[in-house]
C-alpha atoms as a PDB file:
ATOM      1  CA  UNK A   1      51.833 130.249 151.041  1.00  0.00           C
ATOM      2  CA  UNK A   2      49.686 132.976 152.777  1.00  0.00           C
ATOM      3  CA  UNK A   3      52.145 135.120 154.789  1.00  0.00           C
ATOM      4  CA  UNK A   4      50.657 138.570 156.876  1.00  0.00           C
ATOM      5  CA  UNK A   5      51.657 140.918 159.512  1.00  0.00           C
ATOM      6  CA  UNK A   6      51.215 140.614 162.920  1.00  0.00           C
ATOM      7  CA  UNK A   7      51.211 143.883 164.923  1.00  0.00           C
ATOM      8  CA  UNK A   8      51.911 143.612 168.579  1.00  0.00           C
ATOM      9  CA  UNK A   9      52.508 145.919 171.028  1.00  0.00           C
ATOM     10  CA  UNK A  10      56.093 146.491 170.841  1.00  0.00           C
ATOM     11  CA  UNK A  11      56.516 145.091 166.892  1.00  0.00           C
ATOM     12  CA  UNK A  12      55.351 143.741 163.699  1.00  0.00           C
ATOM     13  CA  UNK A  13      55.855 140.652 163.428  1.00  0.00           C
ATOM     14  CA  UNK A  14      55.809 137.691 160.242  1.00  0.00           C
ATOM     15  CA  UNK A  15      52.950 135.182 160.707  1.00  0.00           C
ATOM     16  CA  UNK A  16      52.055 132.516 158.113  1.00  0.00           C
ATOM     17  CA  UNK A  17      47.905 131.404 157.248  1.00  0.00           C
ATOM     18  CA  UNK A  18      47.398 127.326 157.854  1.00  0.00           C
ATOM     19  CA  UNK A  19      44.700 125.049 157.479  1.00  0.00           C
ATOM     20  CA  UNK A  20      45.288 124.820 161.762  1.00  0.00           C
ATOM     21  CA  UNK A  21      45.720 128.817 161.980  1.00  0.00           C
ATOM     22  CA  UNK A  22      47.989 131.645 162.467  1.00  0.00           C
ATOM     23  CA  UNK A  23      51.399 130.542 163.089  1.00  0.00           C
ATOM     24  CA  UNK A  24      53.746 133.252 164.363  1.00  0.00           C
ATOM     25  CA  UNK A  25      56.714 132.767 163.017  1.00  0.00           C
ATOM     26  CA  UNK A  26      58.815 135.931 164.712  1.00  0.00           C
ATOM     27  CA  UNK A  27      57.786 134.322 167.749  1.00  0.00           C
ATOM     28  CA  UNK A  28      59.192 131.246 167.354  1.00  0.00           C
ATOM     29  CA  UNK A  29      62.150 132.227 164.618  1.00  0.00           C
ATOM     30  CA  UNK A  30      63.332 135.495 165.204  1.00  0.00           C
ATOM     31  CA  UNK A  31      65.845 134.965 162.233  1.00  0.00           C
ATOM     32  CA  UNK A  32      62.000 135.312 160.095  1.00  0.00           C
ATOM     33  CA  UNK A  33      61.303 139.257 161.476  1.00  0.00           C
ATOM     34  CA  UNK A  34      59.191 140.435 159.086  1.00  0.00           C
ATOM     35  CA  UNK A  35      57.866 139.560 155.199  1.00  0.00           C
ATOM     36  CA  UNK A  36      60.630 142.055 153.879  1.00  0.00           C
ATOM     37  CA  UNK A  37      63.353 140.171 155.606  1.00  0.00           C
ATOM     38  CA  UNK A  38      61.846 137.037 154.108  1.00  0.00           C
ATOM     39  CA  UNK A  39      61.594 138.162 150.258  1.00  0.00           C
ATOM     40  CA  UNK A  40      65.293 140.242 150.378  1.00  0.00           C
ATOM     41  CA  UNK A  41      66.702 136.764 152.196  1.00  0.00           C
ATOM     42  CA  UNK A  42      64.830 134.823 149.175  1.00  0.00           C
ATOM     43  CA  UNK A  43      64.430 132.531 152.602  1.00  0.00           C
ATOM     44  CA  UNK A  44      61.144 131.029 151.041  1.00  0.00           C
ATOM     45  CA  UNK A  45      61.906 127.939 150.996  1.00  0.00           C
ATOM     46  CA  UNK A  46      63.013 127.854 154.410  1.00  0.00           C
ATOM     47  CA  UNK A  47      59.566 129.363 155.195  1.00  0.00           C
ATOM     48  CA  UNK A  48      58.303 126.198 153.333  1.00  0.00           C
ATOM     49  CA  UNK A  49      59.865 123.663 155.415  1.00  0.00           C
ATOM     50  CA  UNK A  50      58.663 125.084 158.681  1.00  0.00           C
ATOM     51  CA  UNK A  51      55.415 125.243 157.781  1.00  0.00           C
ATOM     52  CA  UNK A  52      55.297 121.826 156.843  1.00  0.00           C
ATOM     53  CA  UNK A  53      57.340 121.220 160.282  1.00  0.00           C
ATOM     54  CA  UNK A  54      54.306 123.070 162.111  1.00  0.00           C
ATOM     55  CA  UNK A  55      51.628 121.233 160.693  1.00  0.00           C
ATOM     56  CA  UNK A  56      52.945 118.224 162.162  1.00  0.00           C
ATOM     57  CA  UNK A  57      53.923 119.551 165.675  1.00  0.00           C
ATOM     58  CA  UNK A  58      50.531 118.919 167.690  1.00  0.00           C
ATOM     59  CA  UNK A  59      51.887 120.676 170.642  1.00  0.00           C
ATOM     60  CA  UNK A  60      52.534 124.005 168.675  1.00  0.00           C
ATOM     61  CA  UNK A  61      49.892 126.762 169.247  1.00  0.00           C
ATOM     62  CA  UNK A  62      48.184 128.597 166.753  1.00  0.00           C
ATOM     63  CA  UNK A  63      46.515 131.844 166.424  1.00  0.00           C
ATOM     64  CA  UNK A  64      42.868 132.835 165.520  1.00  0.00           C
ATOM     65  CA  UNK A  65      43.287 135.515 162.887  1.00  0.00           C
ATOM     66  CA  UNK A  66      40.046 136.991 163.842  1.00  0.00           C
ATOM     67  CA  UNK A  67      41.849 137.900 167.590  1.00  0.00           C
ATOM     68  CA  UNK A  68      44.839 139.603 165.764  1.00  0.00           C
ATOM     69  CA  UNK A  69      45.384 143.232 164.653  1.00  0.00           C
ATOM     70  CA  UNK A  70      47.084 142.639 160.939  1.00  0.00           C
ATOM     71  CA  UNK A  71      49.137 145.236 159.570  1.00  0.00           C
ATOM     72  CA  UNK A  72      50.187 145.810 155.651  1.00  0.00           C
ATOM     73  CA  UNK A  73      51.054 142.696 154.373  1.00  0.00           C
ATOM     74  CA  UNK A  74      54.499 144.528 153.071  1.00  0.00           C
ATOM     75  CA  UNK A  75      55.473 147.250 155.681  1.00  0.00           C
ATOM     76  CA  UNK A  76      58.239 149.232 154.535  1.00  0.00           C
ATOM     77  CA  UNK A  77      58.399 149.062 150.764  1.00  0.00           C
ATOM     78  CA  UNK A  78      61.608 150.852 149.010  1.00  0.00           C
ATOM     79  CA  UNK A  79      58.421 152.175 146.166  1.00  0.00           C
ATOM     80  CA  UNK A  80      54.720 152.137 145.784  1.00  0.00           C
ATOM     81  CA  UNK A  81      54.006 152.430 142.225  1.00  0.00           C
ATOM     82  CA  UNK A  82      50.788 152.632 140.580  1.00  0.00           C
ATOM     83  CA  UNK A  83      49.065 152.157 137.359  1.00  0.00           C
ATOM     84  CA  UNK A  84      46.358 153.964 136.144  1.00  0.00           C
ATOM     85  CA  UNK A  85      43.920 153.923 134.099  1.00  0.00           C
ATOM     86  CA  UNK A  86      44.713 149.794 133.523  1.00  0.00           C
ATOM     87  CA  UNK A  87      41.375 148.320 132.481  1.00  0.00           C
ATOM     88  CA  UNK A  88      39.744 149.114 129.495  1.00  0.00           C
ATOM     89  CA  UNK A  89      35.896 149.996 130.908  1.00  0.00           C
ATOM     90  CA  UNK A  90      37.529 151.881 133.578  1.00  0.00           C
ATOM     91  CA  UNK A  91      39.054 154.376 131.433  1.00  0.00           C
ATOM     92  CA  UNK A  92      35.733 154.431 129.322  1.00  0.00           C
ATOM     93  CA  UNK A  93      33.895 155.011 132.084  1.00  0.00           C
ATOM     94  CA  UNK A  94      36.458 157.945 133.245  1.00  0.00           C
ATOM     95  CA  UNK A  95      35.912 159.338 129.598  1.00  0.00           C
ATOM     96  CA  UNK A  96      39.655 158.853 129.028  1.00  0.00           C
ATOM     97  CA  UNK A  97      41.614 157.945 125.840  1.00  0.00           C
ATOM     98  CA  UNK A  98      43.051 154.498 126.319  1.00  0.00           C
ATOM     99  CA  UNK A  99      46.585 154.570 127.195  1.00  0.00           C
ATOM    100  CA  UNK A 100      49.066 153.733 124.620  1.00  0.00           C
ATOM    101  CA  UNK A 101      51.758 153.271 127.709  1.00  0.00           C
ATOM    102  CA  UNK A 102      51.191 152.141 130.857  1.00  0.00           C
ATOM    103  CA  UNK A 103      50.445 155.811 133.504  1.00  0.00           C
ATOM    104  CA  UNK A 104      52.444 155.678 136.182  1.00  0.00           C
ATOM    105  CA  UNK A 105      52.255 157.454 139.877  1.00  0.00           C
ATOM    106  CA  UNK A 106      53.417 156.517 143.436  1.00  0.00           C
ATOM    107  CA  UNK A 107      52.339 156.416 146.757  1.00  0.00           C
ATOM    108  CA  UNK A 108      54.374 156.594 149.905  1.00  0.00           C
ATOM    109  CA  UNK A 109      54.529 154.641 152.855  1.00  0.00           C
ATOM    110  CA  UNK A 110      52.222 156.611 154.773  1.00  0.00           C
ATOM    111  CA  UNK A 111      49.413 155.187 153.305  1.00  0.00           C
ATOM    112  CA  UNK A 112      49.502 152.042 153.960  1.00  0.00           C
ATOM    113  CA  UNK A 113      47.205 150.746 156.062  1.00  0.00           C
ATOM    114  CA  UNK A 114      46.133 147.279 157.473  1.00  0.00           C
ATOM    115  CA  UNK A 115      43.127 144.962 157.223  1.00  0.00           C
ATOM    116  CA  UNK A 116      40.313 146.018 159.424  1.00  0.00           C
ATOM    117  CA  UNK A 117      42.179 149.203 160.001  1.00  0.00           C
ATOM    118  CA  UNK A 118      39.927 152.085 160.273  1.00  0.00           C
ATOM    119  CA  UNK A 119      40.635 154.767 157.546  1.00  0.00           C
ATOM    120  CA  UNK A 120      40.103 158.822 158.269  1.00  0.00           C
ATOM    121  CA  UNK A 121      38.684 160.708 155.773  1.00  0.00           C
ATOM    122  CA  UNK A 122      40.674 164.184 155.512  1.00  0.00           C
ATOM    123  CA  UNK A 123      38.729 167.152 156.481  1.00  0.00           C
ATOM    124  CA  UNK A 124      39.076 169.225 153.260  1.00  0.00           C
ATOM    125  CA  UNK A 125      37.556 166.697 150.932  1.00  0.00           C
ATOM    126  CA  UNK A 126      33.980 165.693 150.460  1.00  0.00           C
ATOM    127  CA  UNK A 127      34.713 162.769 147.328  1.00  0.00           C
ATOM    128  CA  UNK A 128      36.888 159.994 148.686  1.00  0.00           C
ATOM    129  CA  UNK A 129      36.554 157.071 145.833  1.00  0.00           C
ATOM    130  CA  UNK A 130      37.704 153.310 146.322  1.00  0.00           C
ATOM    131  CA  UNK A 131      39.500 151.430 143.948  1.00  0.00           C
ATOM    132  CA  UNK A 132      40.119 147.853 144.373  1.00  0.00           C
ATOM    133  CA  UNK A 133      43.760 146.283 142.990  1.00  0.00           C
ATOM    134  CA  UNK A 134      45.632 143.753 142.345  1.00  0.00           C
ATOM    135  CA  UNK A 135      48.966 144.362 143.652  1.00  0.00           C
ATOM    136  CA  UNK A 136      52.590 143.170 142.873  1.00  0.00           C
ATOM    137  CA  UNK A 137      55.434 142.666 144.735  1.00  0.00           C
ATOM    138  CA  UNK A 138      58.773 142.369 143.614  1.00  0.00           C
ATOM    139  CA  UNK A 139      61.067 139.517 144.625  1.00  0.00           C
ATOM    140  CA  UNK A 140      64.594 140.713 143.501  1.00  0.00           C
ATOM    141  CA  UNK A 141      65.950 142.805 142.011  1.00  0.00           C
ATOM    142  CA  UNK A 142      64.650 143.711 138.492  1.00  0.00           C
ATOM    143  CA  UNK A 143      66.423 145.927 135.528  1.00  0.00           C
ATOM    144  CA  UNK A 144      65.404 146.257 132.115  1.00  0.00           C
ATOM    145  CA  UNK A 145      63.847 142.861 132.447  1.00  0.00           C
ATOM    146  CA  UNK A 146      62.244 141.498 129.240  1.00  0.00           C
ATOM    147  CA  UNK A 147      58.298 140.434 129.384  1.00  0.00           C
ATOM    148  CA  UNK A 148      59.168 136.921 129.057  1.00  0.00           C
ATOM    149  CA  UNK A 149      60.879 136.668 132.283  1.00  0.00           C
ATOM    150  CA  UNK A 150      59.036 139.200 134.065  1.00  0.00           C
ATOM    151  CA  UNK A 151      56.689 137.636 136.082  1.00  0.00           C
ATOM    152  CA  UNK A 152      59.918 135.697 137.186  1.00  0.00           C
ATOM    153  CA  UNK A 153      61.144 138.161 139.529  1.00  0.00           C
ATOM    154  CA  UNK A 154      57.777 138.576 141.190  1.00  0.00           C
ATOM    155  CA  UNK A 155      57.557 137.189 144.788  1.00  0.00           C
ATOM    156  CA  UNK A 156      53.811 137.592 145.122  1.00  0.00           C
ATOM    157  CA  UNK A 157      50.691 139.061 145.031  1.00  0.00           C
ATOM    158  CA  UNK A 158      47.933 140.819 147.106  1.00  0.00           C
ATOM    159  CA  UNK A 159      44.697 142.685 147.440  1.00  0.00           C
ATOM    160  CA  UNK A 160      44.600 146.328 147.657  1.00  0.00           C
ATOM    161  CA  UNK A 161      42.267 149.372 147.765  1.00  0.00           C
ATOM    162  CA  UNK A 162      43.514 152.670 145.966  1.00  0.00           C
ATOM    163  CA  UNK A 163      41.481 154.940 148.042  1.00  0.00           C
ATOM    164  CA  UNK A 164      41.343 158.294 146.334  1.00  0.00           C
ATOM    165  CA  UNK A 165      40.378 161.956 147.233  1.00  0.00           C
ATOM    166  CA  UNK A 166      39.161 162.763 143.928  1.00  0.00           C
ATOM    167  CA  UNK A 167      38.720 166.796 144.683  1.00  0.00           C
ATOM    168  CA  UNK A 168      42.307 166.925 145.967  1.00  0.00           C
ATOM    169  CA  UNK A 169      43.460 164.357 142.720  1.00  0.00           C
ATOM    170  CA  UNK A 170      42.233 166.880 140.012  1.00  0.00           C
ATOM    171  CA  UNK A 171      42.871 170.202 142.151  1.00  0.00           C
ATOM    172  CA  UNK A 172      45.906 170.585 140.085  1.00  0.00           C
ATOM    173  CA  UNK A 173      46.719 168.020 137.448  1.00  0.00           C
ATOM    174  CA  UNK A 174      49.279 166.435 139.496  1.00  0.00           C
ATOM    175  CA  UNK A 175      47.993 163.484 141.329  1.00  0.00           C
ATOM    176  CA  UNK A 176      49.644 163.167 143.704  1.00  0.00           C
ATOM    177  CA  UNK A 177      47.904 164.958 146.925  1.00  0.00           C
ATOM    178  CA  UNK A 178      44.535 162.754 146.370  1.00  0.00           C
ATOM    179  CA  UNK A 179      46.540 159.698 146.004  1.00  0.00           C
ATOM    180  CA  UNK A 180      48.861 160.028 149.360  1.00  0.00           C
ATOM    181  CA  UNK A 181      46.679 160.990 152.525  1.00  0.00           C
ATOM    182  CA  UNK A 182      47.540 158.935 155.418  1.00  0.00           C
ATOM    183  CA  UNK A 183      46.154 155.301 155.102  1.00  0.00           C
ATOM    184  CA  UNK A 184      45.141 155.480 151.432  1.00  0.00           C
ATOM    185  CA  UNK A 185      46.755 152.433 150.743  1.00  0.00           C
ATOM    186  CA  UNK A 186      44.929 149.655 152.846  1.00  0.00           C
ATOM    187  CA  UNK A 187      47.045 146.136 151.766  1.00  0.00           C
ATOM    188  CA  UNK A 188      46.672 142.766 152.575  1.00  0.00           C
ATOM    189  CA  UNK A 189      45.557 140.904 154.687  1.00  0.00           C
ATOM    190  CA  UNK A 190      47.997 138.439 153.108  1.00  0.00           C
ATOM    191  CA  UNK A 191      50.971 138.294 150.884  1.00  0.00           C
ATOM    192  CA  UNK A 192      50.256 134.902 148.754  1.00  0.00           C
ATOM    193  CA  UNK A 193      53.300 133.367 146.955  1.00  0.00           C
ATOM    194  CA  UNK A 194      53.622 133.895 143.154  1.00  0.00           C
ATOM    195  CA  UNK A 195      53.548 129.793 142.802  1.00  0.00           C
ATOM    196  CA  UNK A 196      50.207 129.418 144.046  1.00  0.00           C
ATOM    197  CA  UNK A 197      48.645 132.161 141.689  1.00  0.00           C
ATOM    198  CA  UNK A 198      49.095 130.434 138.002  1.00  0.00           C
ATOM    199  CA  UNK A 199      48.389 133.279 136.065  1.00  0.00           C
ATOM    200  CA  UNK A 200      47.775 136.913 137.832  1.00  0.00           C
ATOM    201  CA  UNK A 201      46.269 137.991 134.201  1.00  0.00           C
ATOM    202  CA  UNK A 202      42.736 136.290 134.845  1.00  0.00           C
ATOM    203  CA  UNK A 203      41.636 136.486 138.676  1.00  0.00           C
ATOM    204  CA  UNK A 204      38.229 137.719 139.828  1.00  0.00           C
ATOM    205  CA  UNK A 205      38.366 141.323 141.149  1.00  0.00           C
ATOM    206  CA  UNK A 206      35.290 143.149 143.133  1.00  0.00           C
ATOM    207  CA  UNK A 207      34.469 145.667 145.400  1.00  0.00           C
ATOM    208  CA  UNK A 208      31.346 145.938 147.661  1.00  0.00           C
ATOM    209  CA  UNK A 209      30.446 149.084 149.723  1.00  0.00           C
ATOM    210  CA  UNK A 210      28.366 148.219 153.186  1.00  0.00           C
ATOM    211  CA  UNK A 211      27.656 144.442 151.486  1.00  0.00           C
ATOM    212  CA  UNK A 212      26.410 146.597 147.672  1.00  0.00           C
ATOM    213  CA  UNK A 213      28.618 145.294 144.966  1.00  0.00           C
ATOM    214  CA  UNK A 214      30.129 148.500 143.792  1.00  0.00           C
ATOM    215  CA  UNK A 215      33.261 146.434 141.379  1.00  0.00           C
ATOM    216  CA  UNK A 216      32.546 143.271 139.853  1.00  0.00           C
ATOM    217  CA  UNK A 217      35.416 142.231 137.200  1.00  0.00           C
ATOM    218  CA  UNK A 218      38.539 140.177 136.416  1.00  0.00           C
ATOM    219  CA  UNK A 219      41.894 141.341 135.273  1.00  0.00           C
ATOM    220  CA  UNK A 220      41.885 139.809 131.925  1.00  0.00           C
ATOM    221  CA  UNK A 221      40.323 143.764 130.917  1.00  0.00           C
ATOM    222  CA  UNK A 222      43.786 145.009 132.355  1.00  0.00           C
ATOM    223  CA  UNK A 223      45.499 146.900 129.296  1.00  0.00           C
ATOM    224  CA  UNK A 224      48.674 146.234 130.610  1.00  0.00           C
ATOM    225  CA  UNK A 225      49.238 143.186 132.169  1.00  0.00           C
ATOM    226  CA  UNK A 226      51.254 142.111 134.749  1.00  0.00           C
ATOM    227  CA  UNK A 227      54.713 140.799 132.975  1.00  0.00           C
ATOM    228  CA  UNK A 228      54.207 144.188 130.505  1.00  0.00           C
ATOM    229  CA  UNK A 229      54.018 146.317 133.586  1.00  0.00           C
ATOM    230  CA  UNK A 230      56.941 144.996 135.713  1.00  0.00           C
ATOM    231  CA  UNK A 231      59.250 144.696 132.462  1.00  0.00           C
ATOM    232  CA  UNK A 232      58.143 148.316 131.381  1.00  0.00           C
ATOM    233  CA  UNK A 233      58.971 149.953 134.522  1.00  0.00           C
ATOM    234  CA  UNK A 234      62.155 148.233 135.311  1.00  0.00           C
ATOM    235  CA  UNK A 235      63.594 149.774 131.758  1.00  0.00           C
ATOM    236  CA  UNK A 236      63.079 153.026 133.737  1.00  0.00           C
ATOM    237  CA  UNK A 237      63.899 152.101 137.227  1.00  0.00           C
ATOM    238  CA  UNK A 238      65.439 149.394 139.383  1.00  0.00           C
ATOM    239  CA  UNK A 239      62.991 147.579 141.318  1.00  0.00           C
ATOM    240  CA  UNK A 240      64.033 146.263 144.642  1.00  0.00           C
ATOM    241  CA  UNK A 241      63.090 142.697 146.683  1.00  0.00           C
ATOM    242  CA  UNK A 242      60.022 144.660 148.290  1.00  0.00           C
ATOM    243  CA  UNK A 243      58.656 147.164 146.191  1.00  0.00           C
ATOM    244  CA  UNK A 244      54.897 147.040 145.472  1.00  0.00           C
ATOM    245  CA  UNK A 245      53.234 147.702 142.321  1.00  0.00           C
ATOM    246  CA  UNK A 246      49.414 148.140 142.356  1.00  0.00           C
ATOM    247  CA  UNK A 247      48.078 147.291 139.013  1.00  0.00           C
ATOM    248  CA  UNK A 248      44.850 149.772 138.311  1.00  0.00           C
ATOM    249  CA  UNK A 249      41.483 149.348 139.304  1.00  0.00           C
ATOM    250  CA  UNK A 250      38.411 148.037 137.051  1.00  0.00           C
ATOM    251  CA  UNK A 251      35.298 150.119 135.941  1.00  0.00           C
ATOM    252  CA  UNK A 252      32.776 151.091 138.940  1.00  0.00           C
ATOM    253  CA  UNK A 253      34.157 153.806 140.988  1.00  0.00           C
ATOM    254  CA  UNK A 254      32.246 156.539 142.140  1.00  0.00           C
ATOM    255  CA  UNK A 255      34.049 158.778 139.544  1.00  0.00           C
ATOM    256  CA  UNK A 256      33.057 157.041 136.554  1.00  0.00           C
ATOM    257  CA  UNK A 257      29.198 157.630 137.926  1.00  0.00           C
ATOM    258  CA  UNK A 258      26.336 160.064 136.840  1.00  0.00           C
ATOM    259  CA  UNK A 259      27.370 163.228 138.870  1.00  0.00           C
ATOM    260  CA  UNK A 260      23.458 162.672 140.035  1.00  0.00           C
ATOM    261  CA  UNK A 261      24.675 159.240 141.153  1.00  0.00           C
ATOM    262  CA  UNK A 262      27.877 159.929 142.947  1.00  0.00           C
ATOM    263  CA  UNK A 263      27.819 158.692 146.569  1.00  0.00           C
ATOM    264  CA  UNK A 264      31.101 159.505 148.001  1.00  0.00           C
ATOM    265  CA  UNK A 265      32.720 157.252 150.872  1.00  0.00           C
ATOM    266  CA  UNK A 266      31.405 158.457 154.397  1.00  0.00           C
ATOM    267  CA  UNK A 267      32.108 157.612 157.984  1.00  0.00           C
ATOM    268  CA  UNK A 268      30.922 154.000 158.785  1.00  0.00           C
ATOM    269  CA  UNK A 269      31.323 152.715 155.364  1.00  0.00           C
ATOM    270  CA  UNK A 270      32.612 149.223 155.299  1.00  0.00           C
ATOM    271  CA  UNK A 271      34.685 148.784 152.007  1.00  0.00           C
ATOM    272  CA  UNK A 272      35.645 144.866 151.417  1.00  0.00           C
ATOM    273  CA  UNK A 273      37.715 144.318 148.272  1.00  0.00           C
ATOM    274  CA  UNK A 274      38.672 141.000 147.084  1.00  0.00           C
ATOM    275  CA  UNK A 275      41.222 139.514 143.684  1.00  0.00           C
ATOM    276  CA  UNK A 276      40.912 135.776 143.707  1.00  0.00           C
ATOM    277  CA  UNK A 277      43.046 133.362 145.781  1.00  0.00           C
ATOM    278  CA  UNK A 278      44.268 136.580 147.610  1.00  0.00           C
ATOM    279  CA  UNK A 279      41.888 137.183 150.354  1.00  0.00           C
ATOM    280  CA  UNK A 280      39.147 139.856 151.365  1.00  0.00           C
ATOM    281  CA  UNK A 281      40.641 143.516 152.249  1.00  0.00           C
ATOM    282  CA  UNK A 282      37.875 144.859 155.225  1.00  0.00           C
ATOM    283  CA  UNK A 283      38.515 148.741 155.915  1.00  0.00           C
ATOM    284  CA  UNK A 284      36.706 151.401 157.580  1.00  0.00           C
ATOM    285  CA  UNK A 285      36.080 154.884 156.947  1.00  0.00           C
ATOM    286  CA  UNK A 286      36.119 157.104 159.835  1.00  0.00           C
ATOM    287  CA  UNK A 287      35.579 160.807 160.282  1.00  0.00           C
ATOM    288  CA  UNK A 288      38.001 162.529 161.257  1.00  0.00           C
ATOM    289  CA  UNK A 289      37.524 164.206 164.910  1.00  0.00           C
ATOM    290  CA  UNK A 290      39.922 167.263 165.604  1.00  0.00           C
ATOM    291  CA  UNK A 291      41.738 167.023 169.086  1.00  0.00           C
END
């Protein structure tokens, strides 16, 4: 199942992909809010039925997903943590040692961002990067969870885009500044259900730049894969019904370029990132315009 944001005027609202359209189920249901009420509710399989309900109601109206503003496909996440350095060429390419445990850094809430959203480049930077992920997100509550039964307490999966200000990542070696601007975290447009992804360890991963392939690769070259990552850091940290983990990025960003090659993001760039069976991500950089 395909679940997304819907933002309205007044809220965001839960609305599921069909074969027939967008169904909005807050409209309908408002005991189905949002996709956070949904995973800490474990309400799935209610979700279930009413699609299947829907599909045979022909007086039910649908939506055309090209008419709606989507937000984040998970709006309010308890943690955004990411991986770095996760596939194998991409470290190469970064001229980095490859990690003997998975790296680990976080973004916050304030960069997450919605598909088709327009993304503004801060003023003080001149080498904003992409980085297309797979991401993770949590289904229940997870603690020192072995690999085996990992992937278990995972409700789903999405596409997302680790967009980076690389002179503001390495200005100090903390990462964080590069990593959180507002919107750096474009995710979605959909949520997909962990059953109908049969193994998150071998999906298709790219990235294209104004329609140029910029990421081509599959996450079979992640170091650390998915049950390693979710059972490593719950031994460190509770994860909660809602938390997202992005998972690294493949070789292929701007970074890991020729300095003579390096063609930052700039305003107008259309960035489309896609992971298999998830969806296409479509954001826009913007510059920014002071008031």
């Amino acid at each position: 199942m395909k679940l997304l944001t819907i933002r309205t005027d007044k809220e965001e609202q839960l609305g599921i992909s069909t074969k027939k359209g967008i169904l909005n189920v807050t409209e309908k249901f408002p005991n189905f809010p949002d996709v956070k009420a949904v995973i800490k509710n474990s309400s799935i399989h209610e979700l279930i039925n009413l699609h299947d309900k829907a599909l045979k109601d022909d007086e039910l109206k649908f939506l055309n997903e090209g008419d709606l503003d989507i937000g984040p496909c998970v709006t309010d996440p308890g943690k955004i943590i990411c991986v770095g350095l996760n596939y194998r060429k991409h470290a190469e390419e970064s001229g980095a040692e490859i990690p003997k445990s998975p790296i680990l850094f976080n973004k916050y809430n304030n960069t997450l961002a919605g598909h088709k959203e327009s993304i503004k480049l801060p003023n003080d930077s001149t080498q904003v990067d992409y980085e297309a992920e797979l991401a993770i997100v949590i289904g229940k509550e997870t603690k020192e969870i072995s690999k085996e039964h990992a992937l278990e307490h995972v409700f789903g999966y999405s596409t997302a885009n680790d967009l980076t200000a690389r002179d503001l990542q390495f200005r100090t070696n903390q990462w964080l500044l590069g990593k959180n601007l507002d919107g750096f975290c474009p995710l979605g447009p959909y949520l997909v259900t962990a059953d109908e992804i049969e193994n998150p360890n071998s999906l298709d991963i790219s990235c294209t730049i104004n329609g140029e392939v910029r990421q081509k690769s599959n996450t079979k070259d992640m170091i650390f894969y998915c049950d390693e990552i979710v059972s490593y850091i719950s031994h460190y940290m509770t994860l909660n019904p809602g938390d997202v983990i992005l998972t690294g990025t493949p070789e292929g960003v701007v970074l890991g370029l020729e300095e003579s090659e390096q063609v930052w993001l700039a305003d107008g760039d259309e960035i489309e990132v896609e992971v298999e069976g998830l969806g296409k991500l479509h954001n826009i950089i913007r510059k920014r315009i002071e008031e």
